[in-house]
C-alpha atoms as a PDB file:
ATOM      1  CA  UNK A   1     -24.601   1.862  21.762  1.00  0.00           C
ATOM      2  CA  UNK A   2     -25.449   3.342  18.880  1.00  0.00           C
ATOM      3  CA  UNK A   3     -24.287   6.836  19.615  1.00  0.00           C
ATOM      4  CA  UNK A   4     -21.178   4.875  20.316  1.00  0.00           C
ATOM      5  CA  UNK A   5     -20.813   3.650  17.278  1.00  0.00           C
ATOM      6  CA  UNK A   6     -21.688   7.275  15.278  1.00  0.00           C
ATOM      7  CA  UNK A   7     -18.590   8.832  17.636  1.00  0.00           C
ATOM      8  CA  UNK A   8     -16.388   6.068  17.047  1.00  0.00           C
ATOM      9  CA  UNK A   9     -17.020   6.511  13.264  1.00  0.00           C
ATOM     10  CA  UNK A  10     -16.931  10.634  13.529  1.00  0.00           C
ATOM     11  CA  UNK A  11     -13.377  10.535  15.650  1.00  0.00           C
ATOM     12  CA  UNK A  12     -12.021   7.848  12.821  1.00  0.00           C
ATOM     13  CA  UNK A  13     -13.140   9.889  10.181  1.00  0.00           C
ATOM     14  CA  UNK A  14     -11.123  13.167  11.517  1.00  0.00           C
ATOM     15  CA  UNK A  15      -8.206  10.818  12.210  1.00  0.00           C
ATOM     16  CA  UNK A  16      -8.276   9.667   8.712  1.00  0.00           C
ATOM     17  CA  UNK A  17      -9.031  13.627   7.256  1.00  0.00           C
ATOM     18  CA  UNK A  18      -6.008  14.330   9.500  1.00  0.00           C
ATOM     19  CA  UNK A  19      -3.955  12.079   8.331  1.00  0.00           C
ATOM     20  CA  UNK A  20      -4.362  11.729   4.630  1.00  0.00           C
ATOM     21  CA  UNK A  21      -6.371  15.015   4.311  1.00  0.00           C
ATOM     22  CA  UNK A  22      -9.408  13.181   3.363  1.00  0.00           C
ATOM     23  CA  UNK A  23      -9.912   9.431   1.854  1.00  0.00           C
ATOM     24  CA  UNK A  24      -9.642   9.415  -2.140  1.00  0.00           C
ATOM     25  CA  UNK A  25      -9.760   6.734  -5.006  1.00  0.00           C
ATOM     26  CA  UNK A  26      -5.935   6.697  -4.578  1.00  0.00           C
ATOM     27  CA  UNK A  27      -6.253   5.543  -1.179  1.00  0.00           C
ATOM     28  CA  UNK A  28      -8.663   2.949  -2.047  1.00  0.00           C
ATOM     29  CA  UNK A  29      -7.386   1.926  -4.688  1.00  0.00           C
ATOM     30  CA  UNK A  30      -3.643   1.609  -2.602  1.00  0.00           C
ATOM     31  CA  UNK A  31      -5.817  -0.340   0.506  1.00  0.00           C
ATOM     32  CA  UNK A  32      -7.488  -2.765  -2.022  1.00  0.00           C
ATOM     33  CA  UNK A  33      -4.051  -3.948  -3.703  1.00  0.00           C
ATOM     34  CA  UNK A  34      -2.759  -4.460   0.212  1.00  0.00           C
ATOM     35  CA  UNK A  35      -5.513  -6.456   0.591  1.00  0.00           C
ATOM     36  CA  UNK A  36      -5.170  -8.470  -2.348  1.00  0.00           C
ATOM     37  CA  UNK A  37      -1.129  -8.591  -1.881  1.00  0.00           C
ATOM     38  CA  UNK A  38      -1.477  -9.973   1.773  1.00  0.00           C
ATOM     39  CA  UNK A  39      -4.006 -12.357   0.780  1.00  0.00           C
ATOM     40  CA  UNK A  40      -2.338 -13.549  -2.335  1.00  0.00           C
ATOM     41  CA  UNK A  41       1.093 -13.908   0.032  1.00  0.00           C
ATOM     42  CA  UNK A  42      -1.077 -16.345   2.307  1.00  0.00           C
ATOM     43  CA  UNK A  43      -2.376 -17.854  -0.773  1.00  0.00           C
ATOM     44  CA  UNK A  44       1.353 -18.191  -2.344  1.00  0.00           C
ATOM     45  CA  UNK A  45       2.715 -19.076   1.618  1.00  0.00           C
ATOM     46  CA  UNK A  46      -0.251 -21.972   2.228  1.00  0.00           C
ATOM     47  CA  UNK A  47       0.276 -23.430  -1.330  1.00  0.00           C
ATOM     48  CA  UNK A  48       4.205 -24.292  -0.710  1.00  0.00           C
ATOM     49  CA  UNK A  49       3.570 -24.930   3.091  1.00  0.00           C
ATOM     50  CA  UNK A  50       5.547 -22.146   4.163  1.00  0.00           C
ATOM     51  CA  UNK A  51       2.448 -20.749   6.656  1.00  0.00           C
ATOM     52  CA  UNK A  52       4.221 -19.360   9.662  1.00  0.00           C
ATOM     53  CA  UNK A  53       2.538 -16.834  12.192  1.00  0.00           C
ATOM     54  CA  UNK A  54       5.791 -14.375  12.654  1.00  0.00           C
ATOM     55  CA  UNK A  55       6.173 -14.042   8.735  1.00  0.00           C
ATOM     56  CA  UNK A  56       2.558 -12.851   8.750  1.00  0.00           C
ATOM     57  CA  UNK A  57       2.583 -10.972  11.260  1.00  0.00           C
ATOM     58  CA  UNK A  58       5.579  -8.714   9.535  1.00  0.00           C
ATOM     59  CA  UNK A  59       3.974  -8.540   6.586  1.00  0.00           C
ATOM     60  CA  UNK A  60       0.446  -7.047   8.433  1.00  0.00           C
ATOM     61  CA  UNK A  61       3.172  -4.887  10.215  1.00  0.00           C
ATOM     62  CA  UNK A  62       4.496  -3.738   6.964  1.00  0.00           C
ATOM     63  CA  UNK A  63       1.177  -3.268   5.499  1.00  0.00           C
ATOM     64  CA  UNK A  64       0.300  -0.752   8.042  1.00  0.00           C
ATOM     65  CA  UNK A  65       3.520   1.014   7.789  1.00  0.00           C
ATOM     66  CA  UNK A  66       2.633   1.714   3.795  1.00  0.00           C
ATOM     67  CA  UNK A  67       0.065   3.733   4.799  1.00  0.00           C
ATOM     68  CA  UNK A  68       2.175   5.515   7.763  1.00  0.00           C
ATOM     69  CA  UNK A  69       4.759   6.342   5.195  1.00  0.00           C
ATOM     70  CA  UNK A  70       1.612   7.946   2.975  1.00  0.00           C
ATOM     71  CA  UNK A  71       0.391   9.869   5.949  1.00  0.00           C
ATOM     72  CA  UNK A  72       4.078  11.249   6.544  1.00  0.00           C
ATOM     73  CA  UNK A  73       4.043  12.495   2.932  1.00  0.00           C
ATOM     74  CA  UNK A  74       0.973  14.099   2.921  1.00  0.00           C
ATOM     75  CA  UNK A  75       2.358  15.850   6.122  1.00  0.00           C
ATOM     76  CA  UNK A  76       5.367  16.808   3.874  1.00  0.00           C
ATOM     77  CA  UNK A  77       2.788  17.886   1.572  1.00  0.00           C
ATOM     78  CA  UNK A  78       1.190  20.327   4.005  1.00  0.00           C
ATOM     79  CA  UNK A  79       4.870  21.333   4.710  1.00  0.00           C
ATOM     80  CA  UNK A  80       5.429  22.628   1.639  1.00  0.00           C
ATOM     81  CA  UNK A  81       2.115  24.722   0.895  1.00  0.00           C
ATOM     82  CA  UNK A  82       2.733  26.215   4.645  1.00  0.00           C
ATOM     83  CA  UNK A  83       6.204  27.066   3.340  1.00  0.00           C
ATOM     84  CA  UNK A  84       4.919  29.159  -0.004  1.00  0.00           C
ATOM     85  CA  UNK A  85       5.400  25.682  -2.106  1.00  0.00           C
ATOM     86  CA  UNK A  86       2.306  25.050  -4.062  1.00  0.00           C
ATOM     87  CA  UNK A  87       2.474  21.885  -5.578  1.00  0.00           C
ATOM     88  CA  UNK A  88      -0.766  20.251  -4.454  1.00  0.00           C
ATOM     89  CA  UNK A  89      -0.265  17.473  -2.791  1.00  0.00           C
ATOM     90  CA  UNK A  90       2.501  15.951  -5.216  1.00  0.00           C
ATOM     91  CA  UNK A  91       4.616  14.314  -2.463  1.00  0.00           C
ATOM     92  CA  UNK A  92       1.404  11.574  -1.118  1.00  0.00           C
ATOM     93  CA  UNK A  93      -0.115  11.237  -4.912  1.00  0.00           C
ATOM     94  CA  UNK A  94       3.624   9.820  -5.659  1.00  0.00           C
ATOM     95  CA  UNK A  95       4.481   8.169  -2.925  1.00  0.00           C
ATOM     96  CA  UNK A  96       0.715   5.955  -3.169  1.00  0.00           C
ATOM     97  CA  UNK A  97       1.431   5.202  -7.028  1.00  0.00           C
ATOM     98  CA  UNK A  98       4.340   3.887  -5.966  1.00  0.00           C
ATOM     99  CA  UNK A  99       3.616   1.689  -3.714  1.00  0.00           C
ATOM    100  CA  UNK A 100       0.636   0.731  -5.468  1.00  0.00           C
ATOM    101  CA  UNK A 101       3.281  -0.561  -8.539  1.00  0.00           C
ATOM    102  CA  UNK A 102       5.219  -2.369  -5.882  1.00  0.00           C
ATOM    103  CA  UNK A 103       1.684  -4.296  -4.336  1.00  0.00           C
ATOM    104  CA  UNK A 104       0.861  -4.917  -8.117  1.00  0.00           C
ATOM    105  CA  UNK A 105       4.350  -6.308  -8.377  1.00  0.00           C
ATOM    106  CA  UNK A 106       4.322  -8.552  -5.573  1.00  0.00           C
ATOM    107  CA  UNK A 107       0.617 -10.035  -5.960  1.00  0.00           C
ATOM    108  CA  UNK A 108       2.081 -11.214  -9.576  1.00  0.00           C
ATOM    109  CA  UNK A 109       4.990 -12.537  -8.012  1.00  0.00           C
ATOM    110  CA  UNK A 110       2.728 -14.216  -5.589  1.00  0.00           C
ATOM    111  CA  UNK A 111       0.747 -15.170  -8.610  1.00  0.00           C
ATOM    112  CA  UNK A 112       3.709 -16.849 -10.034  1.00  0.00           C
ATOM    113  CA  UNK A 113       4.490 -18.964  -6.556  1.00  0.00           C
ATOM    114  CA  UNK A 114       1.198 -20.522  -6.576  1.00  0.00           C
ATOM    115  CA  UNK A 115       1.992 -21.948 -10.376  1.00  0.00           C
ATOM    116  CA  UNK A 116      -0.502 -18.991 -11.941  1.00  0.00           C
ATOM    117  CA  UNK A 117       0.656 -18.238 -15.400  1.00  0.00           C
ATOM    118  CA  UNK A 118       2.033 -14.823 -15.750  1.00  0.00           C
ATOM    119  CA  UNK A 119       2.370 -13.660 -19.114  1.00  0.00           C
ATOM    120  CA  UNK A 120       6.191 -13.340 -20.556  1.00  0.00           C
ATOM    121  CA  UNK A 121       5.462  -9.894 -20.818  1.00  0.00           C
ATOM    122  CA  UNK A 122       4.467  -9.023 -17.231  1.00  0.00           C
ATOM    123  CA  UNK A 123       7.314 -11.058 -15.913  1.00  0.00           C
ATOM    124  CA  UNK A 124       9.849  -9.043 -17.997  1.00  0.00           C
ATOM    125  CA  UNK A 125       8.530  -5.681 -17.097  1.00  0.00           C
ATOM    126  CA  UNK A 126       8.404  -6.979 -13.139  1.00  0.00           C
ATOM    127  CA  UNK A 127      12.532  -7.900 -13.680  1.00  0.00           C
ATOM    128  CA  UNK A 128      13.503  -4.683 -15.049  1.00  0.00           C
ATOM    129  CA  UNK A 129      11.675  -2.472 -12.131  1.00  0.00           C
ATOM    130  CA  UNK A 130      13.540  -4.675  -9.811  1.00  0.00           C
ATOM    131  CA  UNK A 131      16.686  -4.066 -11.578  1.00  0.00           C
ATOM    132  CA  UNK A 132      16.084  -0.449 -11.538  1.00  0.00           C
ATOM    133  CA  UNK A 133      14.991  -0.041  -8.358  1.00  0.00           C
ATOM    134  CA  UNK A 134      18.380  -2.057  -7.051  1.00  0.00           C
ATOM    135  CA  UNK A 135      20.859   0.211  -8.979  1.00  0.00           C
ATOM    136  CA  UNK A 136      18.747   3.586  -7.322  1.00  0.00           C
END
């Protein structure tokens, strides 16, 4: 079993290197705010009674497609410094800070449902990123 175990964990490891071209503090930094953002939407959902099995499982659904989009822009990434573009890797970086603003976003709206205070400030700021991001 235990070989098992060391292949399993070799073969994930090259999927992951594949994908993302290696794990980073970005990426752990992005998996630990999905965490926290799923959890704190149970949290928010189970506080107003609004627990319901399809909503959850959409939002694991969506979780895992964050990090499908990230691997598709670190393929875009790869793209590019095939094609003569050196930029690094410019395209995933990006595309993880942002969607590491939108989980911090959405755990203080969650924060907010379950009667947390959220300071004026943060609650402004959170309004005029949504704004912006509906008039893009």
């Amino acid at each position: 079993m235990d070989t098992f175990y060391k292949g399993f964990i070799a073969v994930l490891g090259g999927f992951v290197g594949f994908l993302f071209g290696g794990w980073s503090i970005l990426l752990t930094i992005l998996s630990f705010l999905v965490i926290i953002d799923y959890g704190s939407g149970l949290a928010a959902a189970g506080v107003n009674g609004e627990m319901k099995s399809r909503v959850g499982f959409i939002g694991i659904t969506r979780k895992v497609f964050i990090f499908v989009i990230v691997a598709v822009a670190h393929m875009i990434d790869l793209l590019l410094i095939e094609s003569g573009i050196e930029m690094g890797f410019l395209v995933m970086t990006v595309t993880i800070v942002f969607y590491c603003i939108n989980e911090l976003i959405s755990i203080t709206e969650n924060a907010g449902k379950m009667g947390v205070y959220v300071p004026e400030p943060i609650t402004k700021a959170i309004e005029v990123l949504k704004q912006k991001n509906k008039s893009e």
